[in-house]
C-alpha atoms as a PDB file:
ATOM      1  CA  UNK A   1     183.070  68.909 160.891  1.00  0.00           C
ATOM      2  CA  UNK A   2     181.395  69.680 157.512  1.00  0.00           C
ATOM      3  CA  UNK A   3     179.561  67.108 156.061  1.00  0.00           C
ATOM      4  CA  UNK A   4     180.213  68.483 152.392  1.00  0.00           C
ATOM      5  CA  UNK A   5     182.799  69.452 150.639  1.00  0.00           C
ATOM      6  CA  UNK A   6     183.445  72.909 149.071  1.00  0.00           C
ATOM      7  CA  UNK A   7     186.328  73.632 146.481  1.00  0.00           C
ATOM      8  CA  UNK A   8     189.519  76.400 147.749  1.00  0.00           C
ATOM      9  CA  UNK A   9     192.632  76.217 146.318  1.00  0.00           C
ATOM     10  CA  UNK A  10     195.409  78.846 146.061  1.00  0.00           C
ATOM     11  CA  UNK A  11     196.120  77.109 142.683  1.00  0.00           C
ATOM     12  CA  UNK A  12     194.515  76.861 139.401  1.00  0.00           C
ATOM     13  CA  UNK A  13     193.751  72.779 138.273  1.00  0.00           C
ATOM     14  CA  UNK A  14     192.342  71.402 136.029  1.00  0.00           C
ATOM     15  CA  UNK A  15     189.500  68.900 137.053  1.00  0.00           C
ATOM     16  CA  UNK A  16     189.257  65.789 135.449  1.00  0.00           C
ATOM     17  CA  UNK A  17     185.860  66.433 133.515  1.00  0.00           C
ATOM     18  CA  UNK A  18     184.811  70.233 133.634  1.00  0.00           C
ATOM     19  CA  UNK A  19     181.382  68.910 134.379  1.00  0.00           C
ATOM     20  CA  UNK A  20     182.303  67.203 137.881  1.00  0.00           C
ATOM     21  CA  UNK A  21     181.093  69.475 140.699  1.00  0.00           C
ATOM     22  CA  UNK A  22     181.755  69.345 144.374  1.00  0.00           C
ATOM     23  CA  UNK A  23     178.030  68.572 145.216  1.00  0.00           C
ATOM     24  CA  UNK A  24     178.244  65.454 142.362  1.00  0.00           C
ATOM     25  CA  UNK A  25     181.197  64.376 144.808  1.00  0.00           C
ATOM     26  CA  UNK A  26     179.131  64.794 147.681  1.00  0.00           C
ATOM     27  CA  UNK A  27     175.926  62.930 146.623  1.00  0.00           C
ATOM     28  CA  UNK A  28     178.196  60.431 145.156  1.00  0.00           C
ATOM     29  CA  UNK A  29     180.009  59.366 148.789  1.00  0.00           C
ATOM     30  CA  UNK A  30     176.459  59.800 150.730  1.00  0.00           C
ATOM     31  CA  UNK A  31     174.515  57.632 148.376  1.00  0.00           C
ATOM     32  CA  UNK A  32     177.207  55.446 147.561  1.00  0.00           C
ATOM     33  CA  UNK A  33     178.150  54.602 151.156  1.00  0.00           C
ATOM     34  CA  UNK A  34     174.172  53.944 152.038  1.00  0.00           C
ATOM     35  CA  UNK A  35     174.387  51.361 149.773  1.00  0.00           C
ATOM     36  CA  UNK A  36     177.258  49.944 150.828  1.00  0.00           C
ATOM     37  CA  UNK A  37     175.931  49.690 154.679  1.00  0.00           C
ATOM     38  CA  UNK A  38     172.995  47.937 153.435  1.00  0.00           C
ATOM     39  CA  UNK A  39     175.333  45.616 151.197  1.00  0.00           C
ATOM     40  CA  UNK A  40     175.367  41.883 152.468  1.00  0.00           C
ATOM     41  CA  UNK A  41     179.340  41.400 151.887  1.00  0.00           C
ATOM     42  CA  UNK A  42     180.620  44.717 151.684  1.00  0.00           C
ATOM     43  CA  UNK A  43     177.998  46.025 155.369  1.00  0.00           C
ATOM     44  CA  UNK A  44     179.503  43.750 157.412  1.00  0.00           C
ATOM     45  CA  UNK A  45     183.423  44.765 156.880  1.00  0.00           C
ATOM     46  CA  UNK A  46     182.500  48.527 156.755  1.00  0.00           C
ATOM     47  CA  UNK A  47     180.799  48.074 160.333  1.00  0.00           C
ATOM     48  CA  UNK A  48     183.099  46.115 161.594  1.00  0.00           C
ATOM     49  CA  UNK A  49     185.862  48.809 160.615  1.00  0.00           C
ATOM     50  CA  UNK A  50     183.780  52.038 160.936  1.00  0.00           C
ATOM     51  CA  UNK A  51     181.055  51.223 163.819  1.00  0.00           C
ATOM     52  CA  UNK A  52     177.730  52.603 163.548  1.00  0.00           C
ATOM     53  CA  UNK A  53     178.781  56.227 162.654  1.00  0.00           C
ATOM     54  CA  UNK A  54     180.156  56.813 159.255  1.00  0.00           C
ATOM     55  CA  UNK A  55     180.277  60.504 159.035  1.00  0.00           C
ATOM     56  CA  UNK A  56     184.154  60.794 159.470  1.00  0.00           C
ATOM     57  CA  UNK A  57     184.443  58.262 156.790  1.00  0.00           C
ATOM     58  CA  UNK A  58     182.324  59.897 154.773  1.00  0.00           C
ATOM     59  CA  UNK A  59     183.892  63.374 155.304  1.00  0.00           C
ATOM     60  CA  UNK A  60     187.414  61.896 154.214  1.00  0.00           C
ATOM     61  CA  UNK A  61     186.099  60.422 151.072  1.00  0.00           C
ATOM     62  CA  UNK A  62     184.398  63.064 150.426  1.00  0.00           C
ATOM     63  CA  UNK A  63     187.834  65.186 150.329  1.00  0.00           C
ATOM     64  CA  UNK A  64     189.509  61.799 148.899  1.00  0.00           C
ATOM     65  CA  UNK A  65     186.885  62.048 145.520  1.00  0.00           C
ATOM     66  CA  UNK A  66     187.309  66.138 145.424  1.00  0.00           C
ATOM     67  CA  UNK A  67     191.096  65.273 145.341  1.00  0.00           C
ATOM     68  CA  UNK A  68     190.903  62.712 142.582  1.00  0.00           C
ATOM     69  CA  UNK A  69     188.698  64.720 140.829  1.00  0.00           C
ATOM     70  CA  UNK A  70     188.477  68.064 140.952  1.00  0.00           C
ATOM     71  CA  UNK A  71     192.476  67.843 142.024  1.00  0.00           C
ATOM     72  CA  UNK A  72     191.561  70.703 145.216  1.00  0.00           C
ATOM     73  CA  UNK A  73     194.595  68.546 147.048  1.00  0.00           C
ATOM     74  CA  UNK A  74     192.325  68.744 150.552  1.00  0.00           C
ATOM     75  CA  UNK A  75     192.526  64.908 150.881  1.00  0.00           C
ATOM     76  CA  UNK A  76     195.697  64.142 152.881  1.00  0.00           C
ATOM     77  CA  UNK A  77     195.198  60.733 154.035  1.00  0.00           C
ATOM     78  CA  UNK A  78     197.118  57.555 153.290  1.00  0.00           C
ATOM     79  CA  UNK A  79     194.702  54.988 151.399  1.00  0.00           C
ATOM     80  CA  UNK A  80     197.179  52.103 151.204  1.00  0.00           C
ATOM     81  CA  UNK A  81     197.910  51.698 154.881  1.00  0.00           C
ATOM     82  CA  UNK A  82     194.140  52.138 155.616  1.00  0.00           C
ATOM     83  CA  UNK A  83     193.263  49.275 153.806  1.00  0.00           C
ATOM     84  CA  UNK A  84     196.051  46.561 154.178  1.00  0.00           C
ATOM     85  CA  UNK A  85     194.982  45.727 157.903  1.00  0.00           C
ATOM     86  CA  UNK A  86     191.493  45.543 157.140  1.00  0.00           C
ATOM     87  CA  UNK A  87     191.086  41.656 157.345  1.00  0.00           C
ATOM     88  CA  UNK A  88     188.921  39.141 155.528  1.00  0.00           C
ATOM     89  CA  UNK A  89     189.142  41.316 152.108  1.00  0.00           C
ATOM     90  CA  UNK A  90     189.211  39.572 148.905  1.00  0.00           C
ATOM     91  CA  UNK A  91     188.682  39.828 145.104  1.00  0.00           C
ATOM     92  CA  UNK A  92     184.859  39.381 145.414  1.00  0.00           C
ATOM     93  CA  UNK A  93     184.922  42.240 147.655  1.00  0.00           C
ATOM     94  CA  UNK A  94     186.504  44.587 145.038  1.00  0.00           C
ATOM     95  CA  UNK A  95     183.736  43.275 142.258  1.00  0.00           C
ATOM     96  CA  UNK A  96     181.206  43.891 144.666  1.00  0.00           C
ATOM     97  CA  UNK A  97     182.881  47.492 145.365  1.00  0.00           C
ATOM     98  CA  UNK A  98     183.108  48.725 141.812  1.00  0.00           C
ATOM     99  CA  UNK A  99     179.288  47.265 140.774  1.00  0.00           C
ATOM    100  CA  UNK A 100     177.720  49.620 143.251  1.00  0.00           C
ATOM    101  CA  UNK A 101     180.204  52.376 142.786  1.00  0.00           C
ATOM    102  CA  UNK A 102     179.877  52.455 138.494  1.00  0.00           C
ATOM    103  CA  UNK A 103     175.700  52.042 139.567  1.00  0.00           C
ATOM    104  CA  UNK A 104     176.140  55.478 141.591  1.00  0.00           C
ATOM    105  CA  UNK A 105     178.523  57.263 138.697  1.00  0.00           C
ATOM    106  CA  UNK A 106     176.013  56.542 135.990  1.00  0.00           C
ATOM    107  CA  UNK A 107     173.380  58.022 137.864  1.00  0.00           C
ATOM    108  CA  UNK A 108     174.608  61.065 139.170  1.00  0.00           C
ATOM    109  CA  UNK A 109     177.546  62.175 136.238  1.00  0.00           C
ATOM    110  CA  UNK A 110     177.107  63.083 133.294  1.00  0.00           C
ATOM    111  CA  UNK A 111     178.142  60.552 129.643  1.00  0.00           C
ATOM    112  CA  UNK A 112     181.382  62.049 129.155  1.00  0.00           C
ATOM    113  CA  UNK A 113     182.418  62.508 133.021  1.00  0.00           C
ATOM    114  CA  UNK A 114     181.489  58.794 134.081  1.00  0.00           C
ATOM    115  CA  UNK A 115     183.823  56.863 132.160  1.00  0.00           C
ATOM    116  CA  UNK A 116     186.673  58.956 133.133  1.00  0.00           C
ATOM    117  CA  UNK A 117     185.465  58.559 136.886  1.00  0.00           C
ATOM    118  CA  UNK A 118     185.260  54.667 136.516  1.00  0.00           C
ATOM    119  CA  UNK A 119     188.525  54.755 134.253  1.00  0.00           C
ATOM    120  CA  UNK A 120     190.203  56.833 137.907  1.00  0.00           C
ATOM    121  CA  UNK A 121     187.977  54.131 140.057  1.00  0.00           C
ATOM    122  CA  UNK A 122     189.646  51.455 138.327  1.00  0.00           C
ATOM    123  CA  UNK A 123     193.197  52.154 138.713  1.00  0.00           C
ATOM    124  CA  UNK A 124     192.905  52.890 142.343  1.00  0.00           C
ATOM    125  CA  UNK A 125     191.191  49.530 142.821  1.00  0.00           C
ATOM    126  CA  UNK A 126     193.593  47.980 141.187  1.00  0.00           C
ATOM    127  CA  UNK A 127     196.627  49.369 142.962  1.00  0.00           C
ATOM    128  CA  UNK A 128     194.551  48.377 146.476  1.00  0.00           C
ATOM    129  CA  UNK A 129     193.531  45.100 144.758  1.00  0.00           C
ATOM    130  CA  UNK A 130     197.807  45.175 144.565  1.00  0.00           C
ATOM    131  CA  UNK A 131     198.626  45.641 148.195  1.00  0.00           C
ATOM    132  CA  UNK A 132     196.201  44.041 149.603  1.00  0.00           C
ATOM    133  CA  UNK A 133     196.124  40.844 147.673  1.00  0.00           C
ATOM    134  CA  UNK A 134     198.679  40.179 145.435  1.00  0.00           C
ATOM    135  CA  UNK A 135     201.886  38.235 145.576  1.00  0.00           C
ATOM    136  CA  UNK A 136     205.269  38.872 143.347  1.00  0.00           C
ATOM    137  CA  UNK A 137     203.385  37.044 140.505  1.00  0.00           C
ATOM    138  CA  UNK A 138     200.010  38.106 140.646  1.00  0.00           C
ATOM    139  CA  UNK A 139     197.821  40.111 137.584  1.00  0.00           C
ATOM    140  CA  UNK A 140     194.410  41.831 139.192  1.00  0.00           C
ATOM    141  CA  UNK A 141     191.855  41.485 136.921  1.00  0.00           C
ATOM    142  CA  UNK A 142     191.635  43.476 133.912  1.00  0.00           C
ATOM    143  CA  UNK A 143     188.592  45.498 135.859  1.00  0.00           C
ATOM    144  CA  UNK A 144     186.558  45.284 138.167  1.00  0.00           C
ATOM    145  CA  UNK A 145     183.066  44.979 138.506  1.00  0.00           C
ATOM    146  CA  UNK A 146     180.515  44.573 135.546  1.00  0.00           C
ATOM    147  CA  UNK A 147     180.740  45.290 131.857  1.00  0.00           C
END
């Protein structure tokens, strides 16, 4: 299994900042994830999930981020499932998720790509935040993580 990602597609798409590049994506997930395992809420529930070896994790979300991002349509998994059985998940969690994560983005994209990225980061924490959390009356918050 590769551990980065590379960009094929019978198709022409458009990517959501022309400046995003495959190995942005791939730094992103590798540093990213090394700072979750060393995280002191978020470590624990990765582990616990994942075990000591991350690198099929890390090669789906690699293909997850190219997806999002670059729209190559390699990423086939299902997200929603994934997440609703993890246990002991709440709205800290996703604060704590999206701090590190927008930390990451502004380092490794450029001023005009990151906000788009967080923008994309956003929604799809909120629409977890939404299966995993909510009830029939529930709002997530407005966003996640710091200002």
């Amino acid at each position: 299994m590769s551990s980065k990602i590379s960009v094929v597609s019978a198709r022409e798409r458009t990517p959501l900042d022309p400046s995003i590049t495959p190995d942005q994506i791939n730094r992103l997930v590798e540093s990213f994830y090394g700072k979750i395992r060393k995280h002191e809420t978020l470590g624990p529930i990765f582990l616990k999930e994942m075990g000591e070896d991350w690198s099929e994790h890390l090669h789906k979300m690699k293909h997850f981020w190219a997806s999002v991002l670059l729209k190559t349509g390699t990423y086939k998994g299902k997200p929603v499932p994934a997440h609703v059985r993890i246990e002991g998940i709440n709205t800290g969690h996703f604060h704590d998720w999206m701090n590190l994560f927008e930390e990451e983005v502004h380092a490794i994209f450029t001023p005009e790509a990151a906000p788009l990225l967080l923008a994309t980061a956003q929604r799809i924490a909120q629409s977890l935040w939404f299966a995993m959390l909510a009830d029939p009356f529930s709002n997530p918050p407005a966003r996640f993580g710091c200002a």
